[in-house]
Structure formats: structure tokens, C-alpha cells
N, C-alpha and C. Protein backbone atom coordinates (compact mmCIF):
# COMPACT_ATOMS: atom_id res chain seq x y z
N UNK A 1 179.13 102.58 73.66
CA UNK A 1 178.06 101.92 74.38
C UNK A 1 176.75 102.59 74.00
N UNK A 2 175.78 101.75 74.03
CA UNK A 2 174.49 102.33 73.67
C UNK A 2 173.21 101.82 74.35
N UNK A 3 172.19 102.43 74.33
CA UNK A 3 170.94 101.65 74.80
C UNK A 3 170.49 101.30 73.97
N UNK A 4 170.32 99.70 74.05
CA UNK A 4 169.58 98.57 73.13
C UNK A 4 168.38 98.53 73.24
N UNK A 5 167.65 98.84 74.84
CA UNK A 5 166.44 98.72 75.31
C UNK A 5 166.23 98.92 76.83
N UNK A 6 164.99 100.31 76.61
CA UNK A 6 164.82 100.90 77.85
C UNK A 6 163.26 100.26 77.99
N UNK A 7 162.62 99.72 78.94
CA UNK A 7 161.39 99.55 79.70
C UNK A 7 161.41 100.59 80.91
N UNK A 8 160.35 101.46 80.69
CA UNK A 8 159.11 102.04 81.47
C UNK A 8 158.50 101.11 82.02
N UNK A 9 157.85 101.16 83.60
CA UNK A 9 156.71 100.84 84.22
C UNK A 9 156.43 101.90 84.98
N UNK A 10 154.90 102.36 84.89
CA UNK A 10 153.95 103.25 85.66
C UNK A 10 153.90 102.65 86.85
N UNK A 11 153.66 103.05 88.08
CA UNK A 11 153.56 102.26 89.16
C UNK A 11 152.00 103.33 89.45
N UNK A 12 150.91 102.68 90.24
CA UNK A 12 149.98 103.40 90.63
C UNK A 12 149.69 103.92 91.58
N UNK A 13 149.15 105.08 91.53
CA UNK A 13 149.04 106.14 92.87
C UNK A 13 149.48 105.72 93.71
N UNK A 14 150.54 105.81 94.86
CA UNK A 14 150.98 104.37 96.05
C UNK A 14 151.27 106.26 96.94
N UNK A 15 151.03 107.34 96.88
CA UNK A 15 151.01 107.93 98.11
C UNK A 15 151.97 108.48 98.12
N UNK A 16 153.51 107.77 97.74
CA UNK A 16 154.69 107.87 97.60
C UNK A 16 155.15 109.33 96.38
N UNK A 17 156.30 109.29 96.56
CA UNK A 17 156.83 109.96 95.27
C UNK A 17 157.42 109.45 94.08
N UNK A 18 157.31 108.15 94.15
CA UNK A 18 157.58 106.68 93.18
C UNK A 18 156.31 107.18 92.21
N UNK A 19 156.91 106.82 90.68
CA UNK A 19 156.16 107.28 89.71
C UNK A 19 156.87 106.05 88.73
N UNK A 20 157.55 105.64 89.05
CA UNK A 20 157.74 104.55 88.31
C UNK A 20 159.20 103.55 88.20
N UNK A 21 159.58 102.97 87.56
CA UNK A 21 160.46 102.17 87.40
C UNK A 21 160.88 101.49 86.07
N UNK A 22 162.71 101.84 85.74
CA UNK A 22 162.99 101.47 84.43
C UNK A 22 163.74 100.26 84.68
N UNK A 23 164.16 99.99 83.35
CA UNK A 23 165.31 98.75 82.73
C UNK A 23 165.93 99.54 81.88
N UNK A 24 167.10 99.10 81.64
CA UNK A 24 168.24 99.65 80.84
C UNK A 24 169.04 98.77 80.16
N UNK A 25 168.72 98.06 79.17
CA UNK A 25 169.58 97.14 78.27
C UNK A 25 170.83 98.04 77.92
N UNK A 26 172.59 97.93 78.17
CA UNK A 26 173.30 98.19 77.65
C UNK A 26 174.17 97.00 76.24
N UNK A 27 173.91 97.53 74.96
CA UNK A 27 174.67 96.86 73.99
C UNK A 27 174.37 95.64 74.22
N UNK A 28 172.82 95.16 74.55
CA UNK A 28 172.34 93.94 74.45
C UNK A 28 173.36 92.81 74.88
N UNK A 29 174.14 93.32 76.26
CA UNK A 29 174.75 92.71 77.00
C UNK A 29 174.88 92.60 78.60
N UNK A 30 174.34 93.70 79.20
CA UNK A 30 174.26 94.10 80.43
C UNK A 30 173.02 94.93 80.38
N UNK A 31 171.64 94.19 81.58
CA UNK A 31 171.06 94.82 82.08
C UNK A 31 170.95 95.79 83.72
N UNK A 32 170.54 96.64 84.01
CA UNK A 32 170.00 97.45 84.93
C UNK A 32 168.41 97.59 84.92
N UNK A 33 167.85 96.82 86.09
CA UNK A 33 166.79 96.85 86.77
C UNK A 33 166.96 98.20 87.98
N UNK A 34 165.25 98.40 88.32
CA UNK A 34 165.36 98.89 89.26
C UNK A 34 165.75 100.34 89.70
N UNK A 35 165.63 101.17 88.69
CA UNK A 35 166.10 102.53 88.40
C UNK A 35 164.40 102.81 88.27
N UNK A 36 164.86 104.03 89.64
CA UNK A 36 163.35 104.83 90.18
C UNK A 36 163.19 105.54 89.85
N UNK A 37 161.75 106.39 89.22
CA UNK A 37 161.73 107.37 88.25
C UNK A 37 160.70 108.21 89.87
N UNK A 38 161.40 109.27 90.15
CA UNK A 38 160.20 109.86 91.81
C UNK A 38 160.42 111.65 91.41
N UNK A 39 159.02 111.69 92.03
CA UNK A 39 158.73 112.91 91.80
C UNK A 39 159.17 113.83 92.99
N UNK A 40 160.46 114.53 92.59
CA UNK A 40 161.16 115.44 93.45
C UNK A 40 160.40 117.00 93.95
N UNK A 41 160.81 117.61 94.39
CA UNK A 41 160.21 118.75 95.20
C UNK A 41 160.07 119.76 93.54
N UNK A 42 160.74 119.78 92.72
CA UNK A 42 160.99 120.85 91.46
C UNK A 42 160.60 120.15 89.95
N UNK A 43 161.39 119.00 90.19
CA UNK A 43 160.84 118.33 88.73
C UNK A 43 161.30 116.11 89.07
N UNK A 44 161.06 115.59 88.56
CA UNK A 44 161.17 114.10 87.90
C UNK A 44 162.75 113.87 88.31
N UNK A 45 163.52 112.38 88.99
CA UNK A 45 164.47 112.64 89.56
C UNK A 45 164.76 110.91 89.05
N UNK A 46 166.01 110.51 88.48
CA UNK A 46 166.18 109.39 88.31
C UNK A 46 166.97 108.74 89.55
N UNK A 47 166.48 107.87 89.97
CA UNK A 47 167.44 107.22 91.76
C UNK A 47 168.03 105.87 91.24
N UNK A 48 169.10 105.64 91.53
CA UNK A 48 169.69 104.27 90.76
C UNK A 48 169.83 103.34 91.62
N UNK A 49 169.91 102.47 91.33
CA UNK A 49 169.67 100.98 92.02
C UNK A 49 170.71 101.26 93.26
N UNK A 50 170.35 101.04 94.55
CA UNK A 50 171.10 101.04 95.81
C UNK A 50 171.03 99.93 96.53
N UNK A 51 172.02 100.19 97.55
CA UNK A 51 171.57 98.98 99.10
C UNK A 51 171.93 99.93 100.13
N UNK A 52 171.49 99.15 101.38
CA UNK A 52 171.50 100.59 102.50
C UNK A 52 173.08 99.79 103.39
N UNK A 53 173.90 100.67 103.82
CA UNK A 53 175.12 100.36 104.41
C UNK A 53 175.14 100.41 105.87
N UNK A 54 175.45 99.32 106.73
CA UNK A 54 175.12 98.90 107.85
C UNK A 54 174.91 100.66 108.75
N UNK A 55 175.28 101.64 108.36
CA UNK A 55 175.59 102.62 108.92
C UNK A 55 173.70 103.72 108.66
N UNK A 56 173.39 102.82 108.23
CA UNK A 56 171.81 103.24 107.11
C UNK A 56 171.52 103.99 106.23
N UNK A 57 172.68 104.57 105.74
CA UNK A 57 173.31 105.16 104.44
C UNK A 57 172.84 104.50 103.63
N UNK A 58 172.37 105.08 102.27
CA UNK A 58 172.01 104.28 100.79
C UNK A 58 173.13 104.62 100.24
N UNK A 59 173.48 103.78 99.12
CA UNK A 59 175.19 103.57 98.42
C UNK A 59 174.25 103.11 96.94
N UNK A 60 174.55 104.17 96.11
CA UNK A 60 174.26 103.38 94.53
C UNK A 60 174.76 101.87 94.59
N UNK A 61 174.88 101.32 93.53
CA UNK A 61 175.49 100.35 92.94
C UNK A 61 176.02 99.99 91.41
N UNK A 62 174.82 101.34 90.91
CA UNK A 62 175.18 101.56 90.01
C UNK A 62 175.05 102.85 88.96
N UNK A 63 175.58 103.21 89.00
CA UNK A 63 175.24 105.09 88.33
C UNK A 63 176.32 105.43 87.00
N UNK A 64 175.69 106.68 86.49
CA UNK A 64 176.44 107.21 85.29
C UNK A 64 178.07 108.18 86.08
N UNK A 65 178.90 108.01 85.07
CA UNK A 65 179.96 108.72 85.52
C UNK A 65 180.04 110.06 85.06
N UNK A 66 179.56 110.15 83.72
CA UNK A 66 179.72 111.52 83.32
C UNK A 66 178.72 111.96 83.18
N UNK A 67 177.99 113.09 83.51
CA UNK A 67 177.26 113.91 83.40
C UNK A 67 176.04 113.49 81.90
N UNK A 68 176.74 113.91 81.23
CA UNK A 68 176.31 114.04 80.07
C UNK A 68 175.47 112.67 79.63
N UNK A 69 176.04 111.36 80.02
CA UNK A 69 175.29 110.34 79.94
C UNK A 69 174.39 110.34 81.01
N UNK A 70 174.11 110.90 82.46
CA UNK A 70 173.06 111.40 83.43
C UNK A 70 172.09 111.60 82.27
N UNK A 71 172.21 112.75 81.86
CA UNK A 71 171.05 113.60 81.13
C UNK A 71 171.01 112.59 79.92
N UNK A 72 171.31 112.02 79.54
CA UNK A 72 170.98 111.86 78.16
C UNK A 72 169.90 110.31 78.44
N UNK A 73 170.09 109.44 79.67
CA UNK A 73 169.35 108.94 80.69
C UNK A 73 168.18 109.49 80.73
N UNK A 74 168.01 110.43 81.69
CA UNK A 74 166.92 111.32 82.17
C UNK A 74 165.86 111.91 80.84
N UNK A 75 166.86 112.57 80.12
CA UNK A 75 165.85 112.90 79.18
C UNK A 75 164.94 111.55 77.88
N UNK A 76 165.48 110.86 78.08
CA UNK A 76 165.22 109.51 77.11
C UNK A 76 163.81 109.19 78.38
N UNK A 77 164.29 108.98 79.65
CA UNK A 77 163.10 107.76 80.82
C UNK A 77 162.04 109.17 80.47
N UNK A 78 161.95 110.63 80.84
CA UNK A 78 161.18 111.44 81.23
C UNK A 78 160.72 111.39 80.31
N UNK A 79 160.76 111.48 78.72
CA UNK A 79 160.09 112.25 77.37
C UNK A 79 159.35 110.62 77.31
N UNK A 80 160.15 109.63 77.76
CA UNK A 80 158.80 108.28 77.78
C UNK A 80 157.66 108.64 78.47
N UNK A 81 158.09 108.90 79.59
CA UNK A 81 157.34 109.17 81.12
C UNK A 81 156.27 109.53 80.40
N UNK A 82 156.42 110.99 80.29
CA UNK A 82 155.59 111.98 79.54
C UNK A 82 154.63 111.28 78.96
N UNK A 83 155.74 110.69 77.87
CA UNK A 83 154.47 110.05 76.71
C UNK A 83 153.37 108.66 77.15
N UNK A 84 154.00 108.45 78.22
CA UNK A 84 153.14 107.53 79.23
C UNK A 84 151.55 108.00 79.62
N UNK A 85 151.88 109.16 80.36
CA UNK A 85 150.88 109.94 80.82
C UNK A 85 150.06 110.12 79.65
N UNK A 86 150.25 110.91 78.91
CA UNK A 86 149.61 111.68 78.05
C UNK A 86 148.95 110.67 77.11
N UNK A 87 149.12 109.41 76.86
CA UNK A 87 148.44 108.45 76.16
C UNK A 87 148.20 107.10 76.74
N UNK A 88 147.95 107.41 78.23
CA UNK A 88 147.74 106.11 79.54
C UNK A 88 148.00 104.64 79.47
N UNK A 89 149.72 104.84 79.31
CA UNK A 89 150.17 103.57 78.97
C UNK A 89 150.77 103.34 80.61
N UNK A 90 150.75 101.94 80.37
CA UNK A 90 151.62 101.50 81.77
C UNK A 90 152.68 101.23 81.41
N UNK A 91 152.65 100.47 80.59
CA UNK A 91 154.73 99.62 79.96
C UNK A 91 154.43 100.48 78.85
N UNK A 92 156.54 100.76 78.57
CA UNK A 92 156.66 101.25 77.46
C UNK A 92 157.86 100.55 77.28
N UNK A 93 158.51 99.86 75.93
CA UNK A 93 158.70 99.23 75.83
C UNK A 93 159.83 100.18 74.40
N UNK A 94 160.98 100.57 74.57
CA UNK A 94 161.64 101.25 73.59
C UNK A 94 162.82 100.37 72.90
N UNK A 95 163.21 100.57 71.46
CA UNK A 95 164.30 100.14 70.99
C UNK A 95 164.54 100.99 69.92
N UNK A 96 166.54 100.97 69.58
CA UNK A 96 166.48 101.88 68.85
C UNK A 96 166.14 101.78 67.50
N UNK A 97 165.78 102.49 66.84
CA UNK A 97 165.80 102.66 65.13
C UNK A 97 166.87 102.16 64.38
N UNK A 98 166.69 101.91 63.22
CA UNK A 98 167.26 101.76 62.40
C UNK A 98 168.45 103.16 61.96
N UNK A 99 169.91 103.42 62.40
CA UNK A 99 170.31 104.24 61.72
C UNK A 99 170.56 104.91 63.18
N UNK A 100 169.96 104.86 64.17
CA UNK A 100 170.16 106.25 65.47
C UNK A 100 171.56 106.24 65.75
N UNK A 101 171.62 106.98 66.81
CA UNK A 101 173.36 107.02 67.17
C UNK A 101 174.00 106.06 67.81
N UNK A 102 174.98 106.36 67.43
CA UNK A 102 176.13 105.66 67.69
C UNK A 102 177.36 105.38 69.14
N UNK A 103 176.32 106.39 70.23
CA UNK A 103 176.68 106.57 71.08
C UNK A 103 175.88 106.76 72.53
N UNK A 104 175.60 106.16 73.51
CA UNK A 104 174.79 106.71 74.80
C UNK A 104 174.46 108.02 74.66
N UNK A 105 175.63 108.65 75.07
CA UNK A 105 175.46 110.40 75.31
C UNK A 105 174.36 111.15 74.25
N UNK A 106 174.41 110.54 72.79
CA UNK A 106 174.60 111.37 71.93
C UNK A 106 172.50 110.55 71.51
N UNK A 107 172.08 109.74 72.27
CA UNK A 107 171.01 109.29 72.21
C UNK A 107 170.18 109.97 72.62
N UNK A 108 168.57 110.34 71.97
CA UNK A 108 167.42 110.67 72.22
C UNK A 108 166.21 110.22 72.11
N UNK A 109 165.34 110.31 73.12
CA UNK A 109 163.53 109.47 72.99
C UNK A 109 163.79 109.57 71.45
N UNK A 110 163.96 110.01 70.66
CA UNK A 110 163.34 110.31 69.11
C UNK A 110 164.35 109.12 68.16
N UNK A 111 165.22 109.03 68.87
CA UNK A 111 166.15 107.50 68.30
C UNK A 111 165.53 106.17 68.54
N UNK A 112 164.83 106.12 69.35
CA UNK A 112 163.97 104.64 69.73
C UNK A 112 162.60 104.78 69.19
N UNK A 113 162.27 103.60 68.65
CA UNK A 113 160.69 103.26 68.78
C UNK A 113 160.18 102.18 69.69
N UNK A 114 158.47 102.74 69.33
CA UNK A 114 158.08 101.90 70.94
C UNK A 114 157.26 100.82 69.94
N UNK A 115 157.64 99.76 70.47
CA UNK A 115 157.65 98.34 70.19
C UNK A 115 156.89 97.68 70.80
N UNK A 116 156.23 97.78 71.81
CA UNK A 116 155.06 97.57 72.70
C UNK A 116 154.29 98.18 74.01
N UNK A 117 153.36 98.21 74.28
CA UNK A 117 153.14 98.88 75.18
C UNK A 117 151.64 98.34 75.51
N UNK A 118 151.26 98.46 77.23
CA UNK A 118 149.97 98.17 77.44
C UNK A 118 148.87 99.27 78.03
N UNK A 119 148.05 99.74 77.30
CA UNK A 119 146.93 100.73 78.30
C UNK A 119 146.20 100.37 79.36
N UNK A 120 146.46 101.58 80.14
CA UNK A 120 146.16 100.66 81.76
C UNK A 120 144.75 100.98 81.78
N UNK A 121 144.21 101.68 80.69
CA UNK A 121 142.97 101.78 80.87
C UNK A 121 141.71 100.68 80.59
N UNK A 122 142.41 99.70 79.63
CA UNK A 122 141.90 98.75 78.94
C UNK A 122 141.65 97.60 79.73
């Protein structure tokens, strides 16, 4: 399995600890909306799509099983993030290269190029 295509959105100053919101194309067959990118007490925290359970409990719906695809997640949305900030884009818009890996886990920001993007300054 692989990521076909990750979207970044910046969300603006809202007060909150919401910093933004992804998409997750898997194998250009299954998407994931709705994955919260919030700024935790230590560092950047990925929250995955939930619903709240009559009990008012939040319950994913949808999350990584192994670890290793966690991080390999996290570090792909954050090194966007980053590159969000640092060159004041709002959408970022990633797909992979020609040749990258062959596997989720084994994927990095440096396997995708960015294919579009809009400056929120403009």
C-alpha cells in the first residue's frame, strides 16, 4: 500500500490548537478526509477522523495499526507542514515521484513532489 496523494490545508489563526487538516489518497483507491494536524503541549500531533460515542467518548474510525506506518504519516504531513510555514502556502498538494517506494512505511516528504499549491499571501 502506498500514498498516491496527500493534501495539506493551513487553517487560520482560529484560537484553537487546530493547525490544519489532511487527505490521504491510499493506492488511488481509498480516500481519508479529515485528519487533524493540532498543536500538542510538546510538539505537532496527528488526530484521525472520529465520532463521539453516546457515552461522549471520541472513537477513531480510522487509524494506522502499526507504528511504523504512524510515523511514516506524521513525518510526511509535518515536513509538509513545515514547508507550509516557511514558504506561506495554504494547500499543499503532494504526489509521489517517479521511482519512490514501494511501500507506506518505507515513504518520505522527499518521495513526493508538490504539484500545486496556493500562497495565502497572494
Amino acid at each position: 500500500m502506498l500514498l498516491t496523494h496527500v493534501k495539506i490545508r493551513a487553517v487560520e489563526n482560529t484560537g484553537t490548537k487546530m493547525l490544519g487538516f489532511v487527505s490521504l489518497t491510499l493506492d488511488d483507491m481509498i480516500v481519508v478526509h479529515d485528519i487533524k494536524i493540532l498543536n500538542g503541549q510538546d510538539a505537532l500531533f496527528l488526530a484521525m477522523p472520529s465520532r463521539m460515542k453516546k457515552s461522549g467518548e471520541f472513537s477513531d474510525i480510522v487509524h494506522p495499526i502499526r507504528k511504523e506506518v504512524r510515523k511514516a504519516l506524521e513525518d510526511i504531513v509535518f515536513t509538509g507542514y513545515d514547508y507550509m510555514k516557511q514558504n506561506n502556502v495554504a494547500i499543499l498538494d503532494l504526489y509521489p515521484k517517479e521511482g519512490a517506494k514501494d511501500s507506506l512505511p518505507d515513504q518520505t516528504f522527499e518521495d513526493f513532489e508538490i504539484s500545486e499549491f496556493d500562497k495565502s499571501a497572494e
